[in-house]
PDB file of N, CA and C in Angstrom:
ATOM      1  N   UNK A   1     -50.409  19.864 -21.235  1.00  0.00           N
ATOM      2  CA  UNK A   1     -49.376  20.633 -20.572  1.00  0.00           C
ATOM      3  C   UNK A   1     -48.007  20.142 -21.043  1.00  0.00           C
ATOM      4  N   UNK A   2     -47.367  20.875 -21.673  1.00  0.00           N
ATOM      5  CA  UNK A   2     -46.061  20.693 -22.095  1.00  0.00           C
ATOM      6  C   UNK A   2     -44.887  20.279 -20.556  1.00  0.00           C
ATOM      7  N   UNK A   3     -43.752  19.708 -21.176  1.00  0.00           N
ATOM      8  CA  UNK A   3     -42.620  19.342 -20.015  1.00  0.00           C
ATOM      9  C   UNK A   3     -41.622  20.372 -20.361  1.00  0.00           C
ATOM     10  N   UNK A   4     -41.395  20.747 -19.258  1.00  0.00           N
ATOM     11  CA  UNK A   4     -40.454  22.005 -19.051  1.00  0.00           C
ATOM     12  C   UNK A   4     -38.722  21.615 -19.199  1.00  0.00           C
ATOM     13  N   UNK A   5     -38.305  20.617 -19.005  1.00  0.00           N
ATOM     14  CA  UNK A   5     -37.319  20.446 -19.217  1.00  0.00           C
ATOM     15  C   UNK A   5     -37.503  18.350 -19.349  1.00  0.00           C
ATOM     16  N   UNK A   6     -36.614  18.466 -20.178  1.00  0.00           N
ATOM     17  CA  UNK A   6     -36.436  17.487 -20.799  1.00  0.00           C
ATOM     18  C   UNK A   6     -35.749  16.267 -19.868  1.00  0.00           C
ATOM     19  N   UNK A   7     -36.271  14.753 -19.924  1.00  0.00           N
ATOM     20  CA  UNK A   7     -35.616  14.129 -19.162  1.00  0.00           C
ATOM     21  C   UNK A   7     -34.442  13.595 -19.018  1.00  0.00           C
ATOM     22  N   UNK A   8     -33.251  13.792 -17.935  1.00  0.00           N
ATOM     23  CA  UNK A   8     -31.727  13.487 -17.596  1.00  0.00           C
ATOM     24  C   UNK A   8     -31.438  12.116 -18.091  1.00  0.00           C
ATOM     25  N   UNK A   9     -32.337  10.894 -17.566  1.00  0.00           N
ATOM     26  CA  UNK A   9     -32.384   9.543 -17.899  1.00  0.00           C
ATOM     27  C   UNK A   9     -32.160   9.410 -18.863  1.00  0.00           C
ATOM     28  N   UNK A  10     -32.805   9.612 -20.480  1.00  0.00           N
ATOM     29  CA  UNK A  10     -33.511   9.263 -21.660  1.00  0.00           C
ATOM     30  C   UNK A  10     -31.971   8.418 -22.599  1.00  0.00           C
ATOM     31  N   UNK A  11     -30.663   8.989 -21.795  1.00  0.00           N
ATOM     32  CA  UNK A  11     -29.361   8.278 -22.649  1.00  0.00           C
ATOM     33  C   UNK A  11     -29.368   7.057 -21.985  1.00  0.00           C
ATOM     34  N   UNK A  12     -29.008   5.970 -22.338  1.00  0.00           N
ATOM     35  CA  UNK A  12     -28.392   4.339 -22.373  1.00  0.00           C
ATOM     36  C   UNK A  12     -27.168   4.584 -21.125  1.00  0.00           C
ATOM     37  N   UNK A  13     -27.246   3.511 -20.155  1.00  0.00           N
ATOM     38  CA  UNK A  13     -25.971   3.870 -19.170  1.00  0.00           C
ATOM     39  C   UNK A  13     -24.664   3.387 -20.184  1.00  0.00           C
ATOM     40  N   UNK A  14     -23.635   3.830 -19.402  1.00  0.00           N
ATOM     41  CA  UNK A  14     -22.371   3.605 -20.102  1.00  0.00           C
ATOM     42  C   UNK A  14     -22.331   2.160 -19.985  1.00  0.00           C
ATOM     43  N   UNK A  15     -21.099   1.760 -21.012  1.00  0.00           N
ATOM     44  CA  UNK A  15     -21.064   0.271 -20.902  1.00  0.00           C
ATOM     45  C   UNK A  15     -19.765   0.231 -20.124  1.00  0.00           C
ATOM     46  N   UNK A  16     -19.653  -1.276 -19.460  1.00  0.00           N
ATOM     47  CA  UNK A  16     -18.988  -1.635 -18.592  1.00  0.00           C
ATOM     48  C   UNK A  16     -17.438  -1.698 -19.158  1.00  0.00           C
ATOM     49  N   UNK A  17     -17.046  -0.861 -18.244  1.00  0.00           N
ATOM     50  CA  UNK A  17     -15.497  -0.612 -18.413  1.00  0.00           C
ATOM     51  C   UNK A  17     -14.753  -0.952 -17.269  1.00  0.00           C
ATOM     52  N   UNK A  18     -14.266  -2.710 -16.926  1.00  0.00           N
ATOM     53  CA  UNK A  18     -13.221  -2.949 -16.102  1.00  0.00           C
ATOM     54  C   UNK A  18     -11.952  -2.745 -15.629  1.00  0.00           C
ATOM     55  N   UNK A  19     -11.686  -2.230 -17.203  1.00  0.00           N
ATOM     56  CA  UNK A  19     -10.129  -1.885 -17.370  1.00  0.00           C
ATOM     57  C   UNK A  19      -9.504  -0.888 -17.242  1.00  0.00           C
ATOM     58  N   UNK A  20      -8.533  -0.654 -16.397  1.00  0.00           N
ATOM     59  CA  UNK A  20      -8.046   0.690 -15.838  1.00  0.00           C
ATOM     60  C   UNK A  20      -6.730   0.904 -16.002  1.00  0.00           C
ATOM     61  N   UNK A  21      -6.385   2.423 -15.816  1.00  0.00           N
ATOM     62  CA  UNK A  21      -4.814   2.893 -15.812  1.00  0.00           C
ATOM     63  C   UNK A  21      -4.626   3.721 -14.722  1.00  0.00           C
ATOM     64  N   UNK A  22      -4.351   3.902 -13.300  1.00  0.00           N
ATOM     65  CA  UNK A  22      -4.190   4.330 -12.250  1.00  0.00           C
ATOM     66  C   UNK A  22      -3.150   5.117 -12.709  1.00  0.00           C
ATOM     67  N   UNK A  23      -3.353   6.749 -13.032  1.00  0.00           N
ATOM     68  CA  UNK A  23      -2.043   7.724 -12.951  1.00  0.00           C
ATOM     69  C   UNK A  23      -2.057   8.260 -11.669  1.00  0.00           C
ATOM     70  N   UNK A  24      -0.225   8.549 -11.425  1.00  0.00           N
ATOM     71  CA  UNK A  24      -0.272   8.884 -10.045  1.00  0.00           C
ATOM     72  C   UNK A  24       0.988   9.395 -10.368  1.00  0.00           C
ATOM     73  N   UNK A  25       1.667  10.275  -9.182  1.00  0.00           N
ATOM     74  CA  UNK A  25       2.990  11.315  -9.479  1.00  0.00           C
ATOM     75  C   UNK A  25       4.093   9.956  -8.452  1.00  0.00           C
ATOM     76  N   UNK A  26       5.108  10.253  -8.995  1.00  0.00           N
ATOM     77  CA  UNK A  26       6.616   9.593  -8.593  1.00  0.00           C
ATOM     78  C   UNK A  26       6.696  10.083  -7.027  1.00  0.00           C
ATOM     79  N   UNK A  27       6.959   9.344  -6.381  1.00  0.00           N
ATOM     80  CA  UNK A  27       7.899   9.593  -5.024  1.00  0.00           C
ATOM     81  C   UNK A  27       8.485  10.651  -5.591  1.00  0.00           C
ATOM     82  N   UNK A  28       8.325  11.715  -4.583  1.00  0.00           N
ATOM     83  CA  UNK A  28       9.567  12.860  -4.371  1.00  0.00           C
ATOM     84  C   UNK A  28       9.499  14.132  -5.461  1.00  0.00           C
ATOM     85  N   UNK A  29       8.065  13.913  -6.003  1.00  0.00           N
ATOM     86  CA  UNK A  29       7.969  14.496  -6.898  1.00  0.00           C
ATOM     87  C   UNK A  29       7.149  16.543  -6.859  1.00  0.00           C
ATOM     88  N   UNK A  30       7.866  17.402  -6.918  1.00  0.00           N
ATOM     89  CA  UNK A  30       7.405  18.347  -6.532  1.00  0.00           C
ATOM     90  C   UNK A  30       5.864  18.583  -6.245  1.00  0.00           C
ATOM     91  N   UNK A  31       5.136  18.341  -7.648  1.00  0.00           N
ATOM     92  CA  UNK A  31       3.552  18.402  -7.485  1.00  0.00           C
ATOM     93  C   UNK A  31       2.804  17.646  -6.565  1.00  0.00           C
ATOM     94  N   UNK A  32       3.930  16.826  -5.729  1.00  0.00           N
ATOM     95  CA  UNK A  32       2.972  16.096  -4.565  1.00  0.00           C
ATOM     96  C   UNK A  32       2.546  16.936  -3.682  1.00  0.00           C
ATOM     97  N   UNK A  33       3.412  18.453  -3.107  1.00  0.00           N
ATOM     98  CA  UNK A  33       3.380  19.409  -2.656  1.00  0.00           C
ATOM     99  C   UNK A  33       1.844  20.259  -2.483  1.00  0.00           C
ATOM    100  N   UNK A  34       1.100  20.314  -3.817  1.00  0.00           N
ATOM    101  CA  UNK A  34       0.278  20.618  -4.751  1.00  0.00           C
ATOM    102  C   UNK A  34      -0.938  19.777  -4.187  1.00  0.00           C
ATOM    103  N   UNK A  35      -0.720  18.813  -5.015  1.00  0.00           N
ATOM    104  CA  UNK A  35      -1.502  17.652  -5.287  1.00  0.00           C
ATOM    105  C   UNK A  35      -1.532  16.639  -4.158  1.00  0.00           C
ATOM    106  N   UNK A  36      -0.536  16.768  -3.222  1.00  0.00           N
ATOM    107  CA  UNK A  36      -1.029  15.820  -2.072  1.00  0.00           C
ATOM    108  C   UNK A  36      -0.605  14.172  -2.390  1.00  0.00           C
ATOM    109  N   UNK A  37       0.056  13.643  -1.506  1.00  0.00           N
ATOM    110  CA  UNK A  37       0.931  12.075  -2.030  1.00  0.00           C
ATOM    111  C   UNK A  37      -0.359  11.106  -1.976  1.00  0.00           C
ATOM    112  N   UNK A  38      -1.641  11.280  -2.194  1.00  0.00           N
ATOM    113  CA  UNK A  38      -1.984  10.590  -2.376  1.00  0.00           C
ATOM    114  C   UNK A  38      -2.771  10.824  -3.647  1.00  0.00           C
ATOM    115  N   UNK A  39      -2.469  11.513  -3.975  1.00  0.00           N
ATOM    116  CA  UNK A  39      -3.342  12.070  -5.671  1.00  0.00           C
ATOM    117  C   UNK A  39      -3.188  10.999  -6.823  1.00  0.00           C
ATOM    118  N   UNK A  40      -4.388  10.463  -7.693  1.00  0.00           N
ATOM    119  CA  UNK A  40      -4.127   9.499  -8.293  1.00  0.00           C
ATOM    120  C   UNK A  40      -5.808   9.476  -9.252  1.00  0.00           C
ATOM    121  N   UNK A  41      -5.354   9.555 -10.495  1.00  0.00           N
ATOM    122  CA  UNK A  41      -6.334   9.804 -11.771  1.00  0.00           C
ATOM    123  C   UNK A  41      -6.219   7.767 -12.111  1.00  0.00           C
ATOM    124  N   UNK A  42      -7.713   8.225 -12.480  1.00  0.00           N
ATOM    125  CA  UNK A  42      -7.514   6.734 -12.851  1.00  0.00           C
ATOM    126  C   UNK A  42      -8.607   6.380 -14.495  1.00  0.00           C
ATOM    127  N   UNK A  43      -8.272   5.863 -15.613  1.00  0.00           N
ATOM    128  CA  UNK A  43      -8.994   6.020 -16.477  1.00  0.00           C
ATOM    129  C   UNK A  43      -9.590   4.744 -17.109  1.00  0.00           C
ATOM    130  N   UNK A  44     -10.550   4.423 -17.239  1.00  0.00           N
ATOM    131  CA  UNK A  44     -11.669   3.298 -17.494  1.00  0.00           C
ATOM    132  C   UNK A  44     -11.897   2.816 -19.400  1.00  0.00           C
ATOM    133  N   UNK A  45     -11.324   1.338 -19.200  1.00  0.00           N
ATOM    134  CA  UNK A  45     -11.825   1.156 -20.933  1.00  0.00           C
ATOM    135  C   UNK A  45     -12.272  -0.181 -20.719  1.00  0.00           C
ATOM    136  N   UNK A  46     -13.112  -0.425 -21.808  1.00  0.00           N
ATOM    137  CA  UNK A  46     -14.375  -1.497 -22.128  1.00  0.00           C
ATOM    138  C   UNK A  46     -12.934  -2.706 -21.968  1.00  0.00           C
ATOM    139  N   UNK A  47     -12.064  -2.746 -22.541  1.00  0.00           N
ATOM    140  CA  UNK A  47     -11.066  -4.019 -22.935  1.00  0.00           C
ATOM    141  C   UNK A  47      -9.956  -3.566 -22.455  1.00  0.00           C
ATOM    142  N   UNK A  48      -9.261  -4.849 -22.152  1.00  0.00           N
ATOM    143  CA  UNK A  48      -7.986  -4.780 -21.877  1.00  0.00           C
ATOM    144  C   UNK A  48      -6.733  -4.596 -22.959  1.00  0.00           C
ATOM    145  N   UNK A  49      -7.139  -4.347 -23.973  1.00  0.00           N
ATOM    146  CA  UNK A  49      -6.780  -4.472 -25.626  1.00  0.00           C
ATOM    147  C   UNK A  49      -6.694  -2.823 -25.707  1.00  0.00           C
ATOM    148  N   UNK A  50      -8.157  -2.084 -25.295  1.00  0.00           N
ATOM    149  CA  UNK A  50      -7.902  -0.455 -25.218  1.00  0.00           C
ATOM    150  C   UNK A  50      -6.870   0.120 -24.304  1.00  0.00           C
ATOM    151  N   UNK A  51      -7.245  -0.553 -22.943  1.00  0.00           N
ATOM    152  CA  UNK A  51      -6.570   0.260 -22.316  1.00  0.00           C
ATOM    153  C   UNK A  51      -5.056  -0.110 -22.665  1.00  0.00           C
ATOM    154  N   UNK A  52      -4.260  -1.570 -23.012  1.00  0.00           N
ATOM    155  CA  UNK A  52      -3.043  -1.446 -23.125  1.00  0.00           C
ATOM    156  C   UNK A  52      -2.361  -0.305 -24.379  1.00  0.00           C
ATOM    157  N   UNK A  53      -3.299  -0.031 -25.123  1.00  0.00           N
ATOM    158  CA  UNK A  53      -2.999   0.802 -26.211  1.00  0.00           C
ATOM    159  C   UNK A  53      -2.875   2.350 -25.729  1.00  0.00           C
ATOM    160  N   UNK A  54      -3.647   2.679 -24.642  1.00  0.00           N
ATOM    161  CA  UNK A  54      -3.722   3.771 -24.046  1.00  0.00           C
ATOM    162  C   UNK A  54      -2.218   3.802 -23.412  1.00  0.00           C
ATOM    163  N   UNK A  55      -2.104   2.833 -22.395  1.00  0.00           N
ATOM    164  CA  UNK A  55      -1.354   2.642 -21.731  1.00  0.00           C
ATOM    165  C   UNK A  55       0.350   3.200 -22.269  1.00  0.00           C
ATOM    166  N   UNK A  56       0.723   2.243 -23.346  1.00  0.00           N
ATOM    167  CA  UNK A  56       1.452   2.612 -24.477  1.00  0.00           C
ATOM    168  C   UNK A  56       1.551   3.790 -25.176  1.00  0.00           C
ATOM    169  N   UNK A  57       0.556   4.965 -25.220  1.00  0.00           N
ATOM    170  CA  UNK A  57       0.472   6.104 -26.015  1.00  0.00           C
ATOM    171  C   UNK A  57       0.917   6.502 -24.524  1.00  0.00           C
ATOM    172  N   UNK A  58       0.078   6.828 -23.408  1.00  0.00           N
ATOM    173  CA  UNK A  58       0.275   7.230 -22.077  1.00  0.00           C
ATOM    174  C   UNK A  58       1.730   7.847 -21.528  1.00  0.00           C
ATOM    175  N   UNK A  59       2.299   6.488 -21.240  1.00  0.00           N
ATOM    176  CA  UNK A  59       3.557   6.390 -21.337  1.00  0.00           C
ATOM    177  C   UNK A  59       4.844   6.419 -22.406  1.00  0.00           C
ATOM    178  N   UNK A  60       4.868   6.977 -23.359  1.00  0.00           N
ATOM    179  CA  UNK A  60       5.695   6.702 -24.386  1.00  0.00           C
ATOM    180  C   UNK A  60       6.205   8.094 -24.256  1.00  0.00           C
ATOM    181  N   UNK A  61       7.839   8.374 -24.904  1.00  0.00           N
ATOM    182  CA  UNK A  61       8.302   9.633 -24.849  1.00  0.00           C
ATOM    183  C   UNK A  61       7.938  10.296 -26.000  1.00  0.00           C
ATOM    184  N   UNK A  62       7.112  11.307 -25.786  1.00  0.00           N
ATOM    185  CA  UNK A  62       6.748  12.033 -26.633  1.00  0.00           C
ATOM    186  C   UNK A  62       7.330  13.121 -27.624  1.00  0.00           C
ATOM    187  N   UNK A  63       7.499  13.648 -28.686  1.00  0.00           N
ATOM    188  CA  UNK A  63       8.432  14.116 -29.282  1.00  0.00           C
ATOM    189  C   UNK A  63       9.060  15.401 -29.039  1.00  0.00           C
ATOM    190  N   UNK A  64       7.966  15.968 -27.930  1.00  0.00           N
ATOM    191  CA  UNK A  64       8.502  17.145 -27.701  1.00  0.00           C
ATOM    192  C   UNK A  64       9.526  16.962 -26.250  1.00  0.00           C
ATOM    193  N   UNK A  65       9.871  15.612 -26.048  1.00  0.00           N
ATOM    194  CA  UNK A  65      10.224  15.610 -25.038  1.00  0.00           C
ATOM    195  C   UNK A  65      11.780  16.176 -25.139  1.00  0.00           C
ATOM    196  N   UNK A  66      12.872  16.811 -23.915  1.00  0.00           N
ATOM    197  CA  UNK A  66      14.268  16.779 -24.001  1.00  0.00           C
ATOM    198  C   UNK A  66      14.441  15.930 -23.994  1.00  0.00           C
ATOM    199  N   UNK A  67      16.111  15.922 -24.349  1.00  0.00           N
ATOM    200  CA  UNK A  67      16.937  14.897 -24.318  1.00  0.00           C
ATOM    201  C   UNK A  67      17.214  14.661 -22.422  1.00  0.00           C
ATOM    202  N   UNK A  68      17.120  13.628 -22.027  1.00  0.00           N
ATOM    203  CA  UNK A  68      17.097  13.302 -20.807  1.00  0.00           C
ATOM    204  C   UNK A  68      16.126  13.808 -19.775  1.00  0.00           C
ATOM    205  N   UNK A  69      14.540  13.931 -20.490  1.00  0.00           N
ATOM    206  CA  UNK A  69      13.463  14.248 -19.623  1.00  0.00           C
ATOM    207  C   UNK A  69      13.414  12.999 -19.332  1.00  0.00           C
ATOM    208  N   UNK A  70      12.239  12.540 -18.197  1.00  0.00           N
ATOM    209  CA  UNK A  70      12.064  10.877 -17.290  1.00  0.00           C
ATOM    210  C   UNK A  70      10.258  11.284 -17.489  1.00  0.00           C
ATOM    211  N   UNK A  71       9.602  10.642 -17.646  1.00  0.00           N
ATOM    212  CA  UNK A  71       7.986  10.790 -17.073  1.00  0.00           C
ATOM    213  C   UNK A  71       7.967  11.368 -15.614  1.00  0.00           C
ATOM    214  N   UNK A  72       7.071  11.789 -15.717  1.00  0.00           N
ATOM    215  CA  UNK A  72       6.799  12.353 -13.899  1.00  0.00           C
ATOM    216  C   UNK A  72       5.615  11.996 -13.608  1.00  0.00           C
ATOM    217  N   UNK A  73       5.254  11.158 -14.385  1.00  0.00           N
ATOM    218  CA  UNK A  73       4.067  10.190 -13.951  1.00  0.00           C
ATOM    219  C   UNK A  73       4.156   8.297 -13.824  1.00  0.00           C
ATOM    220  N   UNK A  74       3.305   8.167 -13.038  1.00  0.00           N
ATOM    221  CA  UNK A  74       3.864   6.500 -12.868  1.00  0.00           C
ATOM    222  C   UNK A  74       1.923   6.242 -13.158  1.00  0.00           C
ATOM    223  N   UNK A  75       2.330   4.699 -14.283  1.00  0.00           N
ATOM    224  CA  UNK A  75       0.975   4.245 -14.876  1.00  0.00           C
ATOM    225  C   UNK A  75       1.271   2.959 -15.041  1.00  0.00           C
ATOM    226  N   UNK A  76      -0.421   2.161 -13.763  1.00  0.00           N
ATOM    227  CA  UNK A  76      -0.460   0.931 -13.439  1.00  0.00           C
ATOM    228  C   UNK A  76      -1.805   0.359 -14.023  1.00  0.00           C
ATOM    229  N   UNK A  77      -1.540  -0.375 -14.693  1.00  0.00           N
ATOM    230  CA  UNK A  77      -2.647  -1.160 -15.191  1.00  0.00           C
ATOM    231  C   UNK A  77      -3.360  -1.640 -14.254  1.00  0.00           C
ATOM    232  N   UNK A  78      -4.809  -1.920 -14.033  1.00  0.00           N
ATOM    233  CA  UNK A  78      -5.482  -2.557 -13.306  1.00  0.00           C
ATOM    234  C   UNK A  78      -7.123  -2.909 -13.675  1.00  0.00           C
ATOM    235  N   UNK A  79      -7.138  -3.425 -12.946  1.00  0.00           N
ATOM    236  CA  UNK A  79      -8.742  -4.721 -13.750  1.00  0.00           C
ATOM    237  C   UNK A  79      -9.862  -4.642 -12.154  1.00  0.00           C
ATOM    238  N   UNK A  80     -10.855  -4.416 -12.236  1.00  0.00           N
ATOM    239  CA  UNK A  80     -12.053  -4.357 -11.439  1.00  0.00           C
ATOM    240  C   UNK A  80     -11.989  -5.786 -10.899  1.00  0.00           C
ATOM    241  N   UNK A  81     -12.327  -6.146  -9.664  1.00  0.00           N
ATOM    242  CA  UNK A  81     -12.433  -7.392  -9.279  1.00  0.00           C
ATOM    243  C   UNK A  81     -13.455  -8.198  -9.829  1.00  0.00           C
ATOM    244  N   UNK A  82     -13.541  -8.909 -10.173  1.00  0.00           N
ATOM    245  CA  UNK A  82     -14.920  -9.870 -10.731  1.00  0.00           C
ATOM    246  C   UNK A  82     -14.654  -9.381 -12.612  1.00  0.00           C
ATOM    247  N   UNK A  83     -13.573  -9.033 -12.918  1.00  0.00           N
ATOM    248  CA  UNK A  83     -13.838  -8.853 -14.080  1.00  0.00           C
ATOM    249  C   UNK A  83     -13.128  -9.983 -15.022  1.00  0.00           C
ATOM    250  N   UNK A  84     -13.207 -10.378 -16.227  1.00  0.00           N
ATOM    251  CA  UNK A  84     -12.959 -11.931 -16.459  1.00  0.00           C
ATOM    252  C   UNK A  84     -12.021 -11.295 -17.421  1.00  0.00           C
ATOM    253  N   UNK A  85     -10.858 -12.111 -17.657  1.00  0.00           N
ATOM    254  CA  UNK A  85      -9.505 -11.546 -18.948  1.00  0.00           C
ATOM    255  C   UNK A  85     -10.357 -11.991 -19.880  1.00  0.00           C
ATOM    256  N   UNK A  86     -10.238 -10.887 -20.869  1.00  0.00           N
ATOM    257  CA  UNK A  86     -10.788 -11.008 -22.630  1.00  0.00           C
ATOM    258  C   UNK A  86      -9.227 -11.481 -23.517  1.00  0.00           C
ATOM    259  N   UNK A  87      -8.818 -11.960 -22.867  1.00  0.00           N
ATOM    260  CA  UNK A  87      -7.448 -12.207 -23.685  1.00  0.00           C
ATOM    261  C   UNK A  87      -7.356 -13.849 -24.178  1.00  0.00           C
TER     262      UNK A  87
END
């Protein structure tokens, strides 16, 4: 008897990613309206080496930006408890 659908399991779990970048909107910022003041994306890398590189692209003014645009996002580095510095 053949299997009808194939098993969900059969991939490797992800590997452990301590390292984080908590995005979240500015005080006072219209899309809190929207999005609610407690809205907050948060993104996961294996090293603290990735994510500062993220971090850096993340935040950097981008070229299409105006002259006197500000980010309207605020980005906090952060580390899982129990996780050990690779630095």
């Amino acid at each position: 008897m053949g299997i009808s659908n194939a098993q969900n399991l059969n991939a490797p779990l992800p590997a452990l990613r301590p390292y984080g970048i908590r995005v979240s909107l500015r005080p006072g910022d219209p899309f809190r309206k929207l999005l609610g003041d407690d809205w907050s994306r948060t993104h996961w890398y294996a090293t603290s080496e990735l994510r500062d590189a993220a971090l850096a692209d993340m935040s950097r003014k981008h070229e299409y930006s105006r002259a006197g645009d500000a980010p309207a996002l605020t980005f906090v580095p952060i580390q899982e408890p129990g996780a050990h510095s690779d630095r």
